[in-house]
Protein backbone atom coordinates (compact mmCIF):
# COMPACT_ATOMS: atom_id res chain seq x y z
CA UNK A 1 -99.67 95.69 -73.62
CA UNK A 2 -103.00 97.87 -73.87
CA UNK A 3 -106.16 95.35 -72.74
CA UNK A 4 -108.38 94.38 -75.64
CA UNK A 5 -110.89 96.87 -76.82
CA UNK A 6 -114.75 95.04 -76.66
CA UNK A 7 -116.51 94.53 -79.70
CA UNK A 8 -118.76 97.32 -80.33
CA UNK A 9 -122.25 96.37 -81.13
CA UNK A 10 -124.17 98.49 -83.48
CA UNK A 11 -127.17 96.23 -84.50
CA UNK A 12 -129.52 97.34 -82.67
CA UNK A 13 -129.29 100.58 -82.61
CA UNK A 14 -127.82 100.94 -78.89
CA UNK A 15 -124.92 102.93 -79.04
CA UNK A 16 -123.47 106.69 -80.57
CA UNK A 17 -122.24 105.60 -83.50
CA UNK A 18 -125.13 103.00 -84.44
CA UNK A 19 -127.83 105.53 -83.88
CA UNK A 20 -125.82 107.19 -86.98
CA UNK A 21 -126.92 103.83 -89.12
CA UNK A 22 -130.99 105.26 -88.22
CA UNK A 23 -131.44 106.66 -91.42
CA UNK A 24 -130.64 103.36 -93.56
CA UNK A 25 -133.87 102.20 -95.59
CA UNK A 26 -133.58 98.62 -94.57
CA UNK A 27 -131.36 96.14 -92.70
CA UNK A 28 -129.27 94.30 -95.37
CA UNK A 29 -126.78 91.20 -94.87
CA UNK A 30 -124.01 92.48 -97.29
CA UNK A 31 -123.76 95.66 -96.95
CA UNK A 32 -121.02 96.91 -94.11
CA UNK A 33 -119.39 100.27 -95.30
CA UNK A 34 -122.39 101.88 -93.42
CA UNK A 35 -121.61 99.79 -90.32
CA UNK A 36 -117.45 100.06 -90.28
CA UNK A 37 -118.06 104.07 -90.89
CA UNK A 38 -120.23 104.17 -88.00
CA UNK A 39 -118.26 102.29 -85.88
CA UNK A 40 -115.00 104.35 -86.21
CA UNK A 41 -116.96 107.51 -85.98
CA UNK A 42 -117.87 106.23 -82.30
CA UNK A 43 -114.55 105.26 -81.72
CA UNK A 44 -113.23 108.28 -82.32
CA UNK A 45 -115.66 109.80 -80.37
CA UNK A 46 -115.20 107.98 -77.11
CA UNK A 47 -111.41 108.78 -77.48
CA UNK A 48 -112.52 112.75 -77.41
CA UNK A 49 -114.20 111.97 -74.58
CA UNK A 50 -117.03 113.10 -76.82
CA UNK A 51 -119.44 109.94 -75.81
CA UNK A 52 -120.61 108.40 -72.03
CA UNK A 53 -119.04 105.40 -71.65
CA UNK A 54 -121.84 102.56 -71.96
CA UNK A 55 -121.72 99.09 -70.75
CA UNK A 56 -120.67 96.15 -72.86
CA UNK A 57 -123.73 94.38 -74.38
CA UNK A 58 -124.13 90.69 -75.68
CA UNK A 59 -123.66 90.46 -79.29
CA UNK A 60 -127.27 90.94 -80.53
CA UNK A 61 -128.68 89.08 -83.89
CA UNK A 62 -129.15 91.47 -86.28
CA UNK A 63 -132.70 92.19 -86.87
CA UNK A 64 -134.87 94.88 -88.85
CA UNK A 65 -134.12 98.73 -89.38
CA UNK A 66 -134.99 101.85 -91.17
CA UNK A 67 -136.27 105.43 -90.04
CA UNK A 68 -139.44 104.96 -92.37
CA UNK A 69 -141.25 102.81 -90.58
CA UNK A 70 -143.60 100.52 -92.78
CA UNK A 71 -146.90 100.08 -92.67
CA UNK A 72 -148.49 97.89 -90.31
CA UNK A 73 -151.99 96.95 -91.67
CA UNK A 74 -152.45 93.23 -91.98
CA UNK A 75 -153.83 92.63 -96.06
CA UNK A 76 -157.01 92.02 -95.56
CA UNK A 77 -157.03 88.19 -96.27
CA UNK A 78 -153.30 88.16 -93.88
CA UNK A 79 -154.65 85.12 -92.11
CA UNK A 80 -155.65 83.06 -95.01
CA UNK A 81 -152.24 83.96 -96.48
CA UNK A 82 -150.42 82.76 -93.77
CA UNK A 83 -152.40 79.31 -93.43
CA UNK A 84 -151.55 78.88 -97.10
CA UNK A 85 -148.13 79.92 -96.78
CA UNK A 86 -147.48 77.07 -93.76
CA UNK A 87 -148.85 74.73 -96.25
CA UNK A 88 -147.21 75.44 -99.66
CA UNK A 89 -144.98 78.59 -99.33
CA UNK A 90 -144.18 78.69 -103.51
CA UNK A 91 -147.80 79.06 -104.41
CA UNK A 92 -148.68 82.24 -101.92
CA UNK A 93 -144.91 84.47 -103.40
CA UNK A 94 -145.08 82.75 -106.90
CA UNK A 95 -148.58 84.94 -107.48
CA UNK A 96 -147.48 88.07 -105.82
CA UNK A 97 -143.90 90.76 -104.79
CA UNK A 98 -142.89 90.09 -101.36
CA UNK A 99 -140.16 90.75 -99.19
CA UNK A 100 -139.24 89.43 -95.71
CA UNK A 101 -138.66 91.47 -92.24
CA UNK A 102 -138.92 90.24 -88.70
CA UNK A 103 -140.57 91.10 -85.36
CA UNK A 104 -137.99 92.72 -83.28
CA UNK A 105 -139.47 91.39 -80.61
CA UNK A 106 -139.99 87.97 -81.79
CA UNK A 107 -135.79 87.96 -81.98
CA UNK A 108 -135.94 89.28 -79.03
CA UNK A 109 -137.72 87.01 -77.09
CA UNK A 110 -137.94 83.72 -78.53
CA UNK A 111 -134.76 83.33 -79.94
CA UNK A 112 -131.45 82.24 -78.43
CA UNK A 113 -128.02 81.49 -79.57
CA UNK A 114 -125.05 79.95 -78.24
CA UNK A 115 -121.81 80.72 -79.14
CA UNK A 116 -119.95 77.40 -80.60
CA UNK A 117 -115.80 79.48 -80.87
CA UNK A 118 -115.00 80.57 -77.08
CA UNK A 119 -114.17 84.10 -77.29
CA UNK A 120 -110.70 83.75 -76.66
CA UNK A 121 -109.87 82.58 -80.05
CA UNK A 122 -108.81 83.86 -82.68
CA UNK A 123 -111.90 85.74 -84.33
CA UNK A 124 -113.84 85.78 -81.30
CA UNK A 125 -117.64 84.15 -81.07
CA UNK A 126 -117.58 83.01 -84.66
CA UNK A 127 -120.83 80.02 -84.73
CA UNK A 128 -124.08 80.44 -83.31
CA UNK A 129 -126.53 77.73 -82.57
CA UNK A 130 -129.83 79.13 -82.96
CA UNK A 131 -132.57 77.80 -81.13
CA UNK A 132 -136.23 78.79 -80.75
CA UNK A 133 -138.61 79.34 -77.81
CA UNK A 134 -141.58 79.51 -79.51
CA UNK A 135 -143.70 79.21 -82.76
CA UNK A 136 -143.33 81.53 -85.49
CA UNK A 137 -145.84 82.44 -87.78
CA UNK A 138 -145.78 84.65 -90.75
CA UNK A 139 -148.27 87.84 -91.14
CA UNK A 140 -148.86 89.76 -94.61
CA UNK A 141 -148.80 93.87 -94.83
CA UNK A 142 -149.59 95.59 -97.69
CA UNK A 143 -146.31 98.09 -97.59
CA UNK A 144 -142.77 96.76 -96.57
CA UNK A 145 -140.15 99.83 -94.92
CA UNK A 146 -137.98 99.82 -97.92
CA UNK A 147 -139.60 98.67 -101.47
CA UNK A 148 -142.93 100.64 -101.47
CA UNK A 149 -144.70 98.70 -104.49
CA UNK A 150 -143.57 95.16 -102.48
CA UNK A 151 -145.63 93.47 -100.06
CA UNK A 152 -144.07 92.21 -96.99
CA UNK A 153 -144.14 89.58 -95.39
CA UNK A 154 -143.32 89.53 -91.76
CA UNK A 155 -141.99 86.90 -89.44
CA UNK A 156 -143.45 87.08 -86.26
CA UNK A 157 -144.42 85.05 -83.27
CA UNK A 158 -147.41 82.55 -83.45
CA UNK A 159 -150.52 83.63 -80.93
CA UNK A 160 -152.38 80.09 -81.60
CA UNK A 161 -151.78 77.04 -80.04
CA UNK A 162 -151.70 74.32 -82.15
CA UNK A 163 -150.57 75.49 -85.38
CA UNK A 164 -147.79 73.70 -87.42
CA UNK A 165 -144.53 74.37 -86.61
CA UNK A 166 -142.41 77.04 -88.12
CA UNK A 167 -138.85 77.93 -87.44
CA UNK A 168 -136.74 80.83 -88.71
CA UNK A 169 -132.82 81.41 -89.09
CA UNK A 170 -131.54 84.82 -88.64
CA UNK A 171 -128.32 86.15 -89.45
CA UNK A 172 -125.10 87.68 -87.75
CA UNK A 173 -123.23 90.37 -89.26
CA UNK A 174 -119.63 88.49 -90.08
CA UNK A 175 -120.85 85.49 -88.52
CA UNK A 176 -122.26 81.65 -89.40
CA UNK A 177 -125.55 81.08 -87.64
CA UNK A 178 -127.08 77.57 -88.10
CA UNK A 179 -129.95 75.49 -86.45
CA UNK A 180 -130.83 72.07 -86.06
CA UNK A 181 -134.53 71.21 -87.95
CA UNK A 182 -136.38 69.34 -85.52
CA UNK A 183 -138.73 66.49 -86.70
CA UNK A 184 -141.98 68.06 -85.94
CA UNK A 185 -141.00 71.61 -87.64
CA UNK A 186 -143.29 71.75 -90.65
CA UNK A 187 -141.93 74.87 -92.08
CA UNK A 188 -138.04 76.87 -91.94
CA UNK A 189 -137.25 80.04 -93.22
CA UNK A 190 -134.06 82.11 -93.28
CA UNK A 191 -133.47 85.66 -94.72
CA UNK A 192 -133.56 88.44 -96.12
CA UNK A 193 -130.50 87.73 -97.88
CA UNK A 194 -128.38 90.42 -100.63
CA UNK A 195 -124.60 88.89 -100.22
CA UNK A 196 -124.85 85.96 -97.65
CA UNK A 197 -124.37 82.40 -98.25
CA UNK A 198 -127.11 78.97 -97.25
CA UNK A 199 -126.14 75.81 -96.50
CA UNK A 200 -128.09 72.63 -95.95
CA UNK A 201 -126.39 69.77 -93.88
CA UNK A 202 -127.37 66.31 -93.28
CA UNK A 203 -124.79 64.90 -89.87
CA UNK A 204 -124.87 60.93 -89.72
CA UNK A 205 -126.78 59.66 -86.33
CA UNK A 206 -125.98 56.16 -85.65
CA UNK A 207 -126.02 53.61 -87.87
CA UNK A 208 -128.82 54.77 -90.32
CA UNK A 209 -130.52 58.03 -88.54
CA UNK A 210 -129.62 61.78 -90.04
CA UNK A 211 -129.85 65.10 -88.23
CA UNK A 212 -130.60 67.85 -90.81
CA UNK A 213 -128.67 71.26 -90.29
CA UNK A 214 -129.40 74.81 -91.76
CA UNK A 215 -126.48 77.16 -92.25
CA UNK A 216 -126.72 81.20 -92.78
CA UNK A 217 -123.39 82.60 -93.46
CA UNK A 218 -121.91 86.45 -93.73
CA UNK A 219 -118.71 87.95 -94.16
CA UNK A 220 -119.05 91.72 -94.45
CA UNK A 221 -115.26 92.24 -92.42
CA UNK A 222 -113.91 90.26 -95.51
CA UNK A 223 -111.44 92.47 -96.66
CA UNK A 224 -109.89 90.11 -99.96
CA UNK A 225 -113.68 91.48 -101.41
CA UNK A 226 -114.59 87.63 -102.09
CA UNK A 227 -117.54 87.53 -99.93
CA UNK A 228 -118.71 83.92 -100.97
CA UNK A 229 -114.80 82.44 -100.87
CA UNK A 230 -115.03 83.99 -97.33
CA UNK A 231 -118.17 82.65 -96.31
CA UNK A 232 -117.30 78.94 -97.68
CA UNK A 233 -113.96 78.90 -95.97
CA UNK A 234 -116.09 80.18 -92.87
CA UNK A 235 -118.42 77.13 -93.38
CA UNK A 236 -115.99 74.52 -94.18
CA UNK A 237 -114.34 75.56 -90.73
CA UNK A 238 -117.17 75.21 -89.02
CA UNK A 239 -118.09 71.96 -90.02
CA UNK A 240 -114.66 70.21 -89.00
CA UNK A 241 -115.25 71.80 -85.75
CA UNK A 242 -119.30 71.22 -84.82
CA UNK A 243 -118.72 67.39 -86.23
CA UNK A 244 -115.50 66.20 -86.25
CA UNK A 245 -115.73 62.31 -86.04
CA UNK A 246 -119.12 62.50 -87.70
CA UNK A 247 -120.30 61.92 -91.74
CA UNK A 248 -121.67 65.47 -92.65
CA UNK A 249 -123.24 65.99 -96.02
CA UNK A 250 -123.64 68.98 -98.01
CA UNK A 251 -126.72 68.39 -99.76
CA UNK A 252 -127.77 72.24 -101.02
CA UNK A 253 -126.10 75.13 -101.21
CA UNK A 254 -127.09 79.30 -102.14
CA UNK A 255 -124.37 81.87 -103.06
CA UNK A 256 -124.76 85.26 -104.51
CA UNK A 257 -124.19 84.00 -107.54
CA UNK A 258 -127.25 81.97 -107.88
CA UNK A 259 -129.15 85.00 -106.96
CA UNK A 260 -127.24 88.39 -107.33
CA UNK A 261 -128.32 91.18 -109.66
CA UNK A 262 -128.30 90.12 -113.38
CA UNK A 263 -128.26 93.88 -114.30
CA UNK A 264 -125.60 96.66 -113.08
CA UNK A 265 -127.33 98.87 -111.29
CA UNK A 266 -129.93 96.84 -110.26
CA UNK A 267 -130.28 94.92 -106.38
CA UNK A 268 -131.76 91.62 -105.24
CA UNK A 269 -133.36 89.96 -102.22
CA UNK A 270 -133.54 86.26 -101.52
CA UNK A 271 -135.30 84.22 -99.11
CA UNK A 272 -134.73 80.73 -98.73
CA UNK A 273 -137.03 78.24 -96.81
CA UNK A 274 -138.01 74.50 -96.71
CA UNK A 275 -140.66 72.33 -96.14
CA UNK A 276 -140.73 68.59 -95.11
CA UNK A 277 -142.52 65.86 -96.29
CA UNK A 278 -142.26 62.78 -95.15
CA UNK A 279 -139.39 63.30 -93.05
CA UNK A 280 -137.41 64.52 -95.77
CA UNK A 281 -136.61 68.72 -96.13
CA UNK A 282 -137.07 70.13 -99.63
CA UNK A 283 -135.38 73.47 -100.15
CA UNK A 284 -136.29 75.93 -102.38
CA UNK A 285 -135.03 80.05 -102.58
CA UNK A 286 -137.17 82.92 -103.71
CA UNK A 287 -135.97 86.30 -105.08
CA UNK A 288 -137.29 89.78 -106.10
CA UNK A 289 -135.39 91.87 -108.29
CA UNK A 290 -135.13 95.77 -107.69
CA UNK A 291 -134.86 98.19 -110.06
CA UNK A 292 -134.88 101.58 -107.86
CA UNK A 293 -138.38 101.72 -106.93
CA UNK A 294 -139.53 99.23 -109.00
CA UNK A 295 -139.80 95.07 -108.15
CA UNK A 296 -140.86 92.20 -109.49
CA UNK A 297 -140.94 88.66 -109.09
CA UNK A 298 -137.31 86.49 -110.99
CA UNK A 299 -139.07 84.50 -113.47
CA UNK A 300 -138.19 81.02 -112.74
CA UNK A 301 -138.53 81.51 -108.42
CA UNK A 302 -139.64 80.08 -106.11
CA UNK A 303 -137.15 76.85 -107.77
CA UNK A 304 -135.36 74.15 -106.15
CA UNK A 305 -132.15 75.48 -103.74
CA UNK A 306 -129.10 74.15 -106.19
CA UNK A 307 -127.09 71.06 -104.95
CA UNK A 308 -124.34 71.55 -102.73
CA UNK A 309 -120.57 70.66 -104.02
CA UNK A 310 -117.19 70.46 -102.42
CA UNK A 311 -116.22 73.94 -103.74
């Protein structure tokens, strides 16, 4: 029997056949024809002897691309921006078109995940606790890599000590990432999303105590084409095996369908966050629609993240 091939990594752009994703405008979390192309184009490769053999790499989180880099000019009121957005997030995108990306290095270095499904399994690393270093803050640039008329909003880390505390949830292509919200986090925020699925979790603690859970889900190596069937199946799975003898509670839930296009032709981009008050988390999502070049705000967001239900 021939040994097990490693899984290729292609986010970052690291190896032969991801350097052939370069030229994508933007990092997405649904699309993967790009990625699978790529991939067996560097397979191929390495069997013609055509690439150096590289070492195997940790699976990386998937973080920002795009051969157009955008510009990096803070708006010139970025710092009032971001104290307003740490205190009421809907009122700084409900006057304005934004759209998220994140620090490479801020992934890099104050982010770290923990496979939950030993690798031996069927499926491989499957759930990653995410868990952060250090604050995140949020800074504001007038031009984002891939809408041109959209601001952007960037996630990055925070250089002042002291400043309320604000965690992010990135994504895994084909896999569930989730974190636990710690009580003195003022702010969460998890995206882009264009296909993925959100989940918000409260796990019983004792007797009357709650732990409050934050779930990002893809599925991109679907291949029934029902990316959200996938992606619940992926979740309900995960939560029999994270909390087995535990009360879990789905209390909010975001599928493509609450946010997808409304128009053929046309593209969207989500982000959800939430705040807490009081000890309680209030969700809400956000989403831009794109019309080729052109985006604007979905009348209606930044609204309430819909209830979650058993199916």
């Amino acid at each position: 029997m021939s040994e097990q091939m490693p899984e290729i990594i292609i986010d970052p752009p690291s190896t032969g056949g991801a350097r052939a994703l370069a030229a994508r405008e933007r990092a997405t979390s649904r699309s993967c024809l790009e990625r699978m192309t790529a991939a067996l184009e560097y397979i191929t490769s390495c069997v013609r002897g055509e690439q150096e053999e590289e070492d195997e790499e940790e699976l990386v989180i998937s973080g920002p691309s795009g051969s157009r880099p955008a510009d990096k000019t803070p708006l010139a009121n970025s710092a009032q921006l971001a104290l307003e957005f740490l205190k009421d997030p809907a009122a700084v995108l409900g006057e304005g078109h934004y759209a998220m990306t994140t620090s490479s290095d801020f992934l890099d270095e104050a982010i770290t995940q923990t496979a939950q499904l030993p690798a031996n399994e069927q499926g491989g690393p499957d759930y990653y606790l995410i868990e952060q270093t250090s604050n995140a803050t949020v800074g504001f640039y007038a031009e984002h890599p891939s809408y041109p008329q959209v601001r952007r909003i960037e996630v990055e880390e925070a250089e002042k000590e002291g400043a309320p505390k604000m965690c992010f949830l990135p994504w895994h292509d084909s896999k569930l990432t989730y974190c636990k919200l710690e009580n003195d986090a003022h702010l969460v925020l998890t995206g882009p999303l264009n296909g993925c699925s959100v989940f918000v979790v409260e796990v019983a603690v004792g007797e009357d105590g709650k732990e409050t859970y934050l779930f990002h889900v893809n599925a991109n190596s679907s291949g029934s084409g029902s990316y959200s069937e996938a992606q619940r199946a992926k979740f309900d799975a995960a939560l029999v095996r994270l909390w087995p003898d535990r009360k879990r509670t789905l209390t909010q839930q975001l599928k493509f369908t609450d946010y997808g296009p409304r128009q053929k032709g046309m593209e969207a981009e989500a982000v959800v966050y939430g705040t807490r008050r009081n000890d309680d988390w209030r969700f809400s999502y956000y989403v831009i629609d794109i019309n080729n070049k052109e985006c604007k705000l979905r009348d209606g967001t930044p609204s309430p993240l819909p209830a979650g239900s058993a199916k």
